[in-house]
PDB file of N, CA and C in Angstrom:
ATOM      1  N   UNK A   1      56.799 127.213  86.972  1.00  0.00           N
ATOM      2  CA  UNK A   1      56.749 126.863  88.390  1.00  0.00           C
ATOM      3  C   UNK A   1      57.745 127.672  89.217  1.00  0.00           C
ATOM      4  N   UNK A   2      58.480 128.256  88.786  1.00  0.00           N
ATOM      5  CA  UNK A   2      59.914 129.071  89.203  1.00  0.00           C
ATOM      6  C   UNK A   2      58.706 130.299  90.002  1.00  0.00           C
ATOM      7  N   UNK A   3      58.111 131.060  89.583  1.00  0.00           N
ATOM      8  CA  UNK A   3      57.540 132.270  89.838  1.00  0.00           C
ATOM      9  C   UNK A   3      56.743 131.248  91.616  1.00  0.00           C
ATOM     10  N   UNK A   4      56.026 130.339  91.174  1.00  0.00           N
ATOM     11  CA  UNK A   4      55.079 129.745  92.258  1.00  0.00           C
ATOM     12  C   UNK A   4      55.794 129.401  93.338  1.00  0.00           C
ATOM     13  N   UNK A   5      57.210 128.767  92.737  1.00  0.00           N
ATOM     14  CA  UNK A   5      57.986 128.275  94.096  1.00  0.00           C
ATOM     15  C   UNK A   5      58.806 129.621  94.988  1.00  0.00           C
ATOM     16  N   UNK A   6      58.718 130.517  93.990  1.00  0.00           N
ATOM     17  CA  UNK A   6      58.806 132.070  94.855  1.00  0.00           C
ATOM     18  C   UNK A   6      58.168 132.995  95.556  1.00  0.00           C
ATOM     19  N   UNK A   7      56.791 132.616  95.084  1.00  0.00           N
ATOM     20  CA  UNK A   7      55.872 133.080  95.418  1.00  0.00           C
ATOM     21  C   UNK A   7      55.246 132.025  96.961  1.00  0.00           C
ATOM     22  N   UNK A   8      55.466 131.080  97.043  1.00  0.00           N
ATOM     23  CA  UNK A   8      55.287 130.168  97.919  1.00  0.00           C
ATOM     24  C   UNK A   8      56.637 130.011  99.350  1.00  0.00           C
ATOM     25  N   UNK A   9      57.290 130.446  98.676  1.00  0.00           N
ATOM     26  CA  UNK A   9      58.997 130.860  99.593  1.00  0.00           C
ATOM     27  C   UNK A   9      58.991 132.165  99.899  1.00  0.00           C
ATOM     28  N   UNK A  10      58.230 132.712  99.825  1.00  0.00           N
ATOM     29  CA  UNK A  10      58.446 134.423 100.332  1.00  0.00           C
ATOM     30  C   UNK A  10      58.227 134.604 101.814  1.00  0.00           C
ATOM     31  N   UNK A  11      59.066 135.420 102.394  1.00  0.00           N
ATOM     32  CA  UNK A  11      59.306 135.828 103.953  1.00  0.00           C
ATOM     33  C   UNK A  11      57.721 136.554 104.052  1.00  0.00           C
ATOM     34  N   UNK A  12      56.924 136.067 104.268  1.00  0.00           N
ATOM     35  CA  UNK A  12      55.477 136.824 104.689  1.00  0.00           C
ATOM     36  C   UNK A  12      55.231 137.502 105.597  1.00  0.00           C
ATOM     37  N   UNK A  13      56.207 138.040 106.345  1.00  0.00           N
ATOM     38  CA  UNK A  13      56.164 138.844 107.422  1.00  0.00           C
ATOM     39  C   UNK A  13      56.939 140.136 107.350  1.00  0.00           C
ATOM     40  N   UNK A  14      57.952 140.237 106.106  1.00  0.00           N
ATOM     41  CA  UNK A  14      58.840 141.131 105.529  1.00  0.00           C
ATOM     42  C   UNK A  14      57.833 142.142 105.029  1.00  0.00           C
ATOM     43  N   UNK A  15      58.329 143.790 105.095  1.00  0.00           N
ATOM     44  CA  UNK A  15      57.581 144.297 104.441  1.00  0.00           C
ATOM     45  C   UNK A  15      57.100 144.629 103.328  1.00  0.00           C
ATOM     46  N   UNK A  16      56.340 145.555 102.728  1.00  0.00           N
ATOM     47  CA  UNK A  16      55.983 145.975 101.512  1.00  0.00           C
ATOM     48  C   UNK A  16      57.085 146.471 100.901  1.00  0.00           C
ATOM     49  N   UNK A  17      56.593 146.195  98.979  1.00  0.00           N
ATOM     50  CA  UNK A  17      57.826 146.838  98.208  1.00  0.00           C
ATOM     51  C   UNK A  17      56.992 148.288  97.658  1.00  0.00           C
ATOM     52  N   UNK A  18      57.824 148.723  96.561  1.00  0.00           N
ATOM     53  CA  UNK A  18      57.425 149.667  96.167  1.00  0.00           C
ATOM     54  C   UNK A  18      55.948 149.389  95.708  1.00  0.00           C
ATOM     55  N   UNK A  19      55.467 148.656  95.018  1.00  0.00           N
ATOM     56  CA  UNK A  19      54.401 147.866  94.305  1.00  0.00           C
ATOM     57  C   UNK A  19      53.063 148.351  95.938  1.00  0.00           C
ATOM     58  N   UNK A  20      53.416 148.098  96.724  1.00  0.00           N
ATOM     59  CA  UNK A  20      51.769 148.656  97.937  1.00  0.00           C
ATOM     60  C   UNK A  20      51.477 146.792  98.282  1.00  0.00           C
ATOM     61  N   UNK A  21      51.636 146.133  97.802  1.00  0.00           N
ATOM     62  CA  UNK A  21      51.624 145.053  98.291  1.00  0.00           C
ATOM     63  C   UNK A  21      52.022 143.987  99.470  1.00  0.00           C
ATOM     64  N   UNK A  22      51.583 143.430 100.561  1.00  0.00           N
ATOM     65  CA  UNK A  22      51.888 143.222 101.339  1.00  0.00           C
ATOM     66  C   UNK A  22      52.279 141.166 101.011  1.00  0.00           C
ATOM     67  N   UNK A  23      53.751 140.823 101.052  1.00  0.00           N
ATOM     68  CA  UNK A  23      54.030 139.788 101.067  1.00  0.00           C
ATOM     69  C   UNK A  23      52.915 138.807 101.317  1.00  0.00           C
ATOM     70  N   UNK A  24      52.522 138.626 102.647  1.00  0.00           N
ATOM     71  CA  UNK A  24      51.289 137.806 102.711  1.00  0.00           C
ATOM     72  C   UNK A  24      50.223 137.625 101.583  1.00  0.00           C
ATOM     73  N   UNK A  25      49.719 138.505 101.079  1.00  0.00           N
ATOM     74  CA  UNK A  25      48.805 138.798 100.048  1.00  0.00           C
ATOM     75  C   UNK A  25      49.391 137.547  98.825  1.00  0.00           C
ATOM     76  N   UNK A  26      50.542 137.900  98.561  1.00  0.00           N
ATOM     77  CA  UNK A  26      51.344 137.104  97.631  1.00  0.00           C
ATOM     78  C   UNK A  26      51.139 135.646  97.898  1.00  0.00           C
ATOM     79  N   UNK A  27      51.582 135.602  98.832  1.00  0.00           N
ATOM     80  CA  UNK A  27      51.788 134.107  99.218  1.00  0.00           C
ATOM     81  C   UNK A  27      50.740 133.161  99.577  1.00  0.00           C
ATOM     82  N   UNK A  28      49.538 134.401  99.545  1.00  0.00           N
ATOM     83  CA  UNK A  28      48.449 133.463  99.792  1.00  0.00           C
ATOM     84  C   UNK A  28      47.521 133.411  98.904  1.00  0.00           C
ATOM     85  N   UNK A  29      47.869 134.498  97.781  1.00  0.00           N
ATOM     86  CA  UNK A  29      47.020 134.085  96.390  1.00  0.00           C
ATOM     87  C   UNK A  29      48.002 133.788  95.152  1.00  0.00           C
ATOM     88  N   UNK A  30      49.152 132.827  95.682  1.00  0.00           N
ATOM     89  CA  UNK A  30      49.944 132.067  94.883  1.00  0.00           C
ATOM     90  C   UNK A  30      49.562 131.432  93.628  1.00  0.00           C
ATOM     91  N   UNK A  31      48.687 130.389  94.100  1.00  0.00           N
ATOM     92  CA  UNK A  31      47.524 129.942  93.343  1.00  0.00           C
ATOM     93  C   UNK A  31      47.185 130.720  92.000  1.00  0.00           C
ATOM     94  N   UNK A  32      46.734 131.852  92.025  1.00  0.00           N
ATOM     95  CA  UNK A  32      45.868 132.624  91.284  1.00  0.00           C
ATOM     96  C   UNK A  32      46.726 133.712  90.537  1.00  0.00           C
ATOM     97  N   UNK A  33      47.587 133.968  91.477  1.00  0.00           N
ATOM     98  CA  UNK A  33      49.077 134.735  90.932  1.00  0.00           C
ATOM     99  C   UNK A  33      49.779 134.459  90.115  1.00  0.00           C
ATOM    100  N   UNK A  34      50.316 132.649  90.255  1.00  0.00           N
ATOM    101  CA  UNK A  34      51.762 132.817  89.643  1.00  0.00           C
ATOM    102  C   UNK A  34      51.710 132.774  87.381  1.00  0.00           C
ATOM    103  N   UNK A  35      50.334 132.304  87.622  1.00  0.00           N
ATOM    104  CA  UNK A  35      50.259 132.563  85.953  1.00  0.00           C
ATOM    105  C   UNK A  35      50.342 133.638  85.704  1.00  0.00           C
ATOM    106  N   UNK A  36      49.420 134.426  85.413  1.00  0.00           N
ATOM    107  CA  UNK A  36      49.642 135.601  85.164  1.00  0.00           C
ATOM    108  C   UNK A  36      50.901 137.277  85.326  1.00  0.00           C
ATOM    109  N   UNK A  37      51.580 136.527  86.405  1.00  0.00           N
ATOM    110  CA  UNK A  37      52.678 136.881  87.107  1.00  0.00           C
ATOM    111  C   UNK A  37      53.963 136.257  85.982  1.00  0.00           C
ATOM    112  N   UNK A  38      53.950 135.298  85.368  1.00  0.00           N
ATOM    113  CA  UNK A  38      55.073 134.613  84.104  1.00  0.00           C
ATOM    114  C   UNK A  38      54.677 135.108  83.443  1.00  0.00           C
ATOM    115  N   UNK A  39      53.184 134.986  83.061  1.00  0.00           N
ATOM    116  CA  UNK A  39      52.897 135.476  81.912  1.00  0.00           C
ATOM    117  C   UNK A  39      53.762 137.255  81.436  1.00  0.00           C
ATOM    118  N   UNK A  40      53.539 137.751  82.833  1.00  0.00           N
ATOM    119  CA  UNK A  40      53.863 139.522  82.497  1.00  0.00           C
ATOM    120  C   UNK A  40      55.597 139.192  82.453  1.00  0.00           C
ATOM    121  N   UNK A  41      56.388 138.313  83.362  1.00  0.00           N
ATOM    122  CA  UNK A  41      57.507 137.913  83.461  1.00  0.00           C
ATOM    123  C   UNK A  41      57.943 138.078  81.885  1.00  0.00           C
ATOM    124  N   UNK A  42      57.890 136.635  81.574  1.00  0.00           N
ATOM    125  CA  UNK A  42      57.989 136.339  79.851  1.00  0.00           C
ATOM    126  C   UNK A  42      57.984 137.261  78.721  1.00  0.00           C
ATOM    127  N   UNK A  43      56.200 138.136  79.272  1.00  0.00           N
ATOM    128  CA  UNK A  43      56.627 139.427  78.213  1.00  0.00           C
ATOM    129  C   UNK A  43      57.430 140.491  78.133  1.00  0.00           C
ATOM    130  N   UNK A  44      58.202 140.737  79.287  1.00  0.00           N
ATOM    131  CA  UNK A  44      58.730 141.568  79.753  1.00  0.00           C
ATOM    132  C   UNK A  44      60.494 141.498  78.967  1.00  0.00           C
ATOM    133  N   UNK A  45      60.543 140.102  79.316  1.00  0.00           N
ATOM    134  CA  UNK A  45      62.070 139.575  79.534  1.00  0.00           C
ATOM    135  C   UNK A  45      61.616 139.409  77.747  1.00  0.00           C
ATOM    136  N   UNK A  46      61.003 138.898  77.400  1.00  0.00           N
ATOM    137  CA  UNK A  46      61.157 139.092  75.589  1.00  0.00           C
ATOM    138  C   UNK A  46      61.039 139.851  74.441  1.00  0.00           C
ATOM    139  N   UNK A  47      60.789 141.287  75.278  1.00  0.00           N
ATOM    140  CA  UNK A  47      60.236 142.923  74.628  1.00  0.00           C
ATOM    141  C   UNK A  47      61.497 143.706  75.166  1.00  0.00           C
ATOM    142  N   UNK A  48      62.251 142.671  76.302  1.00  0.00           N
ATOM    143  CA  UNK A  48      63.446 143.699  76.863  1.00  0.00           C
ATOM    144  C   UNK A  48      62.621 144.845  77.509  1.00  0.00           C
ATOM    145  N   UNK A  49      61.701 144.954  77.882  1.00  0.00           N
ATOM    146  CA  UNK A  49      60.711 146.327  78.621  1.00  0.00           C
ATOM    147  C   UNK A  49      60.452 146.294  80.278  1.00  0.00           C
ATOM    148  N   UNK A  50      60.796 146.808  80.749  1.00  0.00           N
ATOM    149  CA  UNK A  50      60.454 146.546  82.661  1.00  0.00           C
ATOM    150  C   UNK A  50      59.613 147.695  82.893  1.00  0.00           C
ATOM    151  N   UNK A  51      59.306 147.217  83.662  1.00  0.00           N
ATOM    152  CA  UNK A  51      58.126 148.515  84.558  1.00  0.00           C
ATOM    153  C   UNK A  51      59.831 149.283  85.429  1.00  0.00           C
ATOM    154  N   UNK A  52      58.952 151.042  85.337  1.00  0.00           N
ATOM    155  CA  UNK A  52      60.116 151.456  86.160  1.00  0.00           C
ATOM    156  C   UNK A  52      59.853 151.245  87.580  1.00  0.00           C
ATOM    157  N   UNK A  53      58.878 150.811  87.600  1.00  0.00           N
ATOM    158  CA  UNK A  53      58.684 150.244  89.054  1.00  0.00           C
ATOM    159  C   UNK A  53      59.917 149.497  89.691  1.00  0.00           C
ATOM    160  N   UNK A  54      59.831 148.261  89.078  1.00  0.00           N
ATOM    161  CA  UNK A  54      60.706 147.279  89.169  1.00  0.00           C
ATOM    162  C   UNK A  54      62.150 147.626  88.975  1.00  0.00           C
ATOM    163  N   UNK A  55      62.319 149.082  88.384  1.00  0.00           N
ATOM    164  CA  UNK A  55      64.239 149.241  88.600  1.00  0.00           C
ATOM    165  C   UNK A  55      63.808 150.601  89.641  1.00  0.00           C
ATOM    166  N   UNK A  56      63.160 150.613  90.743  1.00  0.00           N
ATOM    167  CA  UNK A  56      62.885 151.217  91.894  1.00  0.00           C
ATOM    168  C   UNK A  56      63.835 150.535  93.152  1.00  0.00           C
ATOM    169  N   UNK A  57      64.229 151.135  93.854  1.00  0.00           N
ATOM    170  CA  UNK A  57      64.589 150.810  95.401  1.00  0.00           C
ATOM    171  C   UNK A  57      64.123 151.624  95.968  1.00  0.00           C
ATOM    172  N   UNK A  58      64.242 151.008  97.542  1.00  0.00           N
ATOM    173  CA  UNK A  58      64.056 151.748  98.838  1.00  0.00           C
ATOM    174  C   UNK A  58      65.509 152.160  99.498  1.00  0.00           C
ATOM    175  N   UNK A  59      65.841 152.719  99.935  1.00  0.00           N
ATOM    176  CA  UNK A  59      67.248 153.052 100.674  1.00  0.00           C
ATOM    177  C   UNK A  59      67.314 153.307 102.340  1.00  0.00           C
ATOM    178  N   UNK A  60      67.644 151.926 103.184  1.00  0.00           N
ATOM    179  CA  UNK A  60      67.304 152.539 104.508  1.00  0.00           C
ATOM    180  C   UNK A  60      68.681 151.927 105.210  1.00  0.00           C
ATOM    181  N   UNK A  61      68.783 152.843 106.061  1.00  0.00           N
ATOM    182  CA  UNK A  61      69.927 152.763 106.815  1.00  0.00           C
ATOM    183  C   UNK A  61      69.717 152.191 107.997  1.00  0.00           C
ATOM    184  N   UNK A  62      70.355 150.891 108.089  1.00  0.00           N
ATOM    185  CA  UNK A  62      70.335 150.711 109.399  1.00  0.00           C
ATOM    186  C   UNK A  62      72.064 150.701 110.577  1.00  0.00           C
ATOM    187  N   UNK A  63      71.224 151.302 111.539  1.00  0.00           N
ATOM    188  CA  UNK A  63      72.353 151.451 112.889  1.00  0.00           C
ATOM    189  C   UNK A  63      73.260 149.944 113.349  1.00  0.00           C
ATOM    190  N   UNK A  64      74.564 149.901 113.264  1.00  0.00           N
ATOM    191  CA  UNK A  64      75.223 148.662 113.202  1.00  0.00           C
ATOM    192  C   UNK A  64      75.526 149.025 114.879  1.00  0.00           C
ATOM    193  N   UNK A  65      76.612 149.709 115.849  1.00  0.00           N
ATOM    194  CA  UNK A  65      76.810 149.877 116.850  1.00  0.00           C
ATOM    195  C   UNK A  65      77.910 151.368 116.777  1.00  0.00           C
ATOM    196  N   UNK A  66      78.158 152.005 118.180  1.00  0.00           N
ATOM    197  CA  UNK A  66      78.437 153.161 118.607  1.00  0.00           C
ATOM    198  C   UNK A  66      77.982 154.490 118.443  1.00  0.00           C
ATOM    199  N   UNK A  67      78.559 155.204 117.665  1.00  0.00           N
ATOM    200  CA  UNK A  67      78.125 157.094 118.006  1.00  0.00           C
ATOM    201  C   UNK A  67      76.707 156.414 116.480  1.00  0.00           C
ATOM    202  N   UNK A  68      76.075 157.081 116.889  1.00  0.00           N
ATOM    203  CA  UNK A  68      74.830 157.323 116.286  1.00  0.00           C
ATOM    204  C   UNK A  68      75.050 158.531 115.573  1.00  0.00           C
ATOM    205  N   UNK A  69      75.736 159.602 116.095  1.00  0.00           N
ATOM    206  CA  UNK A  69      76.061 160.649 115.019  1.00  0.00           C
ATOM    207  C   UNK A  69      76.826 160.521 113.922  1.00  0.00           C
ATOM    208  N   UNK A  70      77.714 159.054 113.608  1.00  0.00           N
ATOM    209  CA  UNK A  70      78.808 158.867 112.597  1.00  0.00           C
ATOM    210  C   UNK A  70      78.123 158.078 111.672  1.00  0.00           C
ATOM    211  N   UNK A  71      78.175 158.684 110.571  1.00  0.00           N
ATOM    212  CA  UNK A  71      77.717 157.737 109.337  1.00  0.00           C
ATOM    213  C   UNK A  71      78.379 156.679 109.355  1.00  0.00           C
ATOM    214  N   UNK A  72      79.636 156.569 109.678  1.00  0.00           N
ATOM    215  CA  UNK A  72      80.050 155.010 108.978  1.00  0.00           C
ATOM    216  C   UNK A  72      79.799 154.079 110.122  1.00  0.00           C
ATOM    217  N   UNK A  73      78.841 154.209 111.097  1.00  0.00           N
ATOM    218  CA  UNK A  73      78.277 153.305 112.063  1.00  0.00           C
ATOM    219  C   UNK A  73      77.101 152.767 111.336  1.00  0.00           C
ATOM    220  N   UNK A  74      76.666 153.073 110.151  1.00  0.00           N
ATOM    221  CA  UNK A  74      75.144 152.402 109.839  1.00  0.00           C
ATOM    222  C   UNK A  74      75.662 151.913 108.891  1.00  0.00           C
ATOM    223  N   UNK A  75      74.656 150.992 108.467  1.00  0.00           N
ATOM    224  CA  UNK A  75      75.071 150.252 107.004  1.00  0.00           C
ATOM    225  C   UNK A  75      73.728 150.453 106.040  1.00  0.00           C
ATOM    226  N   UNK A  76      73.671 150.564 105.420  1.00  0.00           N
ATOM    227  CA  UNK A  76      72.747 150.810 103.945  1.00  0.00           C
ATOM    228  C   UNK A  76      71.864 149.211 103.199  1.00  0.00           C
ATOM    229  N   UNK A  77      71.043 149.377 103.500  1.00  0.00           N
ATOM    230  CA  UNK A  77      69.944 148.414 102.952  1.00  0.00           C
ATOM    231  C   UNK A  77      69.163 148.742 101.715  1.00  0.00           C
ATOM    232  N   UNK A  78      69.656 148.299 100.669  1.00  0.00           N
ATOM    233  CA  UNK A  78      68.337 148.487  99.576  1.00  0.00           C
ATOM    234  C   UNK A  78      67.569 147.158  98.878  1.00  0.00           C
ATOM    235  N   UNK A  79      66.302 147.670  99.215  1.00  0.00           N
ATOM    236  CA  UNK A  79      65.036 146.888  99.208  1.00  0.00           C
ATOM    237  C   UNK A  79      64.552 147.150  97.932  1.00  0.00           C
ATOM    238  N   UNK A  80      64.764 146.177  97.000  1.00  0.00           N
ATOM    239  CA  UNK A  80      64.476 145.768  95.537  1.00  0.00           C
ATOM    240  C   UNK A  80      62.752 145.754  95.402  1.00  0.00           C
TER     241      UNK A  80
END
């Protein structure tokens, strides 16, 4: 139930991950998802094996305030 109650708690308006998937999608075929979704979980976490997908990020910078030309005005976001 851990995967469903995550899958049911997800920000559905947040964007896509690396995966092409759009949150909404998730959350609205919860239902139909979250088995098969443990199921790959479980095998994963008991083979010790991950998709390199999943040790993927995104890296985006966002603008905090002043010179826009100074790096240490943005701060760094990575999207798991």
């Amino acid at each position: 139930m851990d995967v469903f109650n995550e899958l049911e708690n997800l920000k559905t308006k947040s964007g896509i991950g690396p995966d092409i998937l759009l949150p909404i999608f998730l959350h609205v075929c919860r239902f139909v998802l979250f088995l098969p979704i443990t199921f790959l979980f479980k095998a994963f976490l008991n083979n010790s094996c991950f998709s390199s997908i999943w040790k993927s990020t995104f890296m985006n910078q966002i603008f905090k305030k002043g010179d826009k030309s100074l790096t240490s005005n943005y701060r760094t976001i990575l999207l798991l």
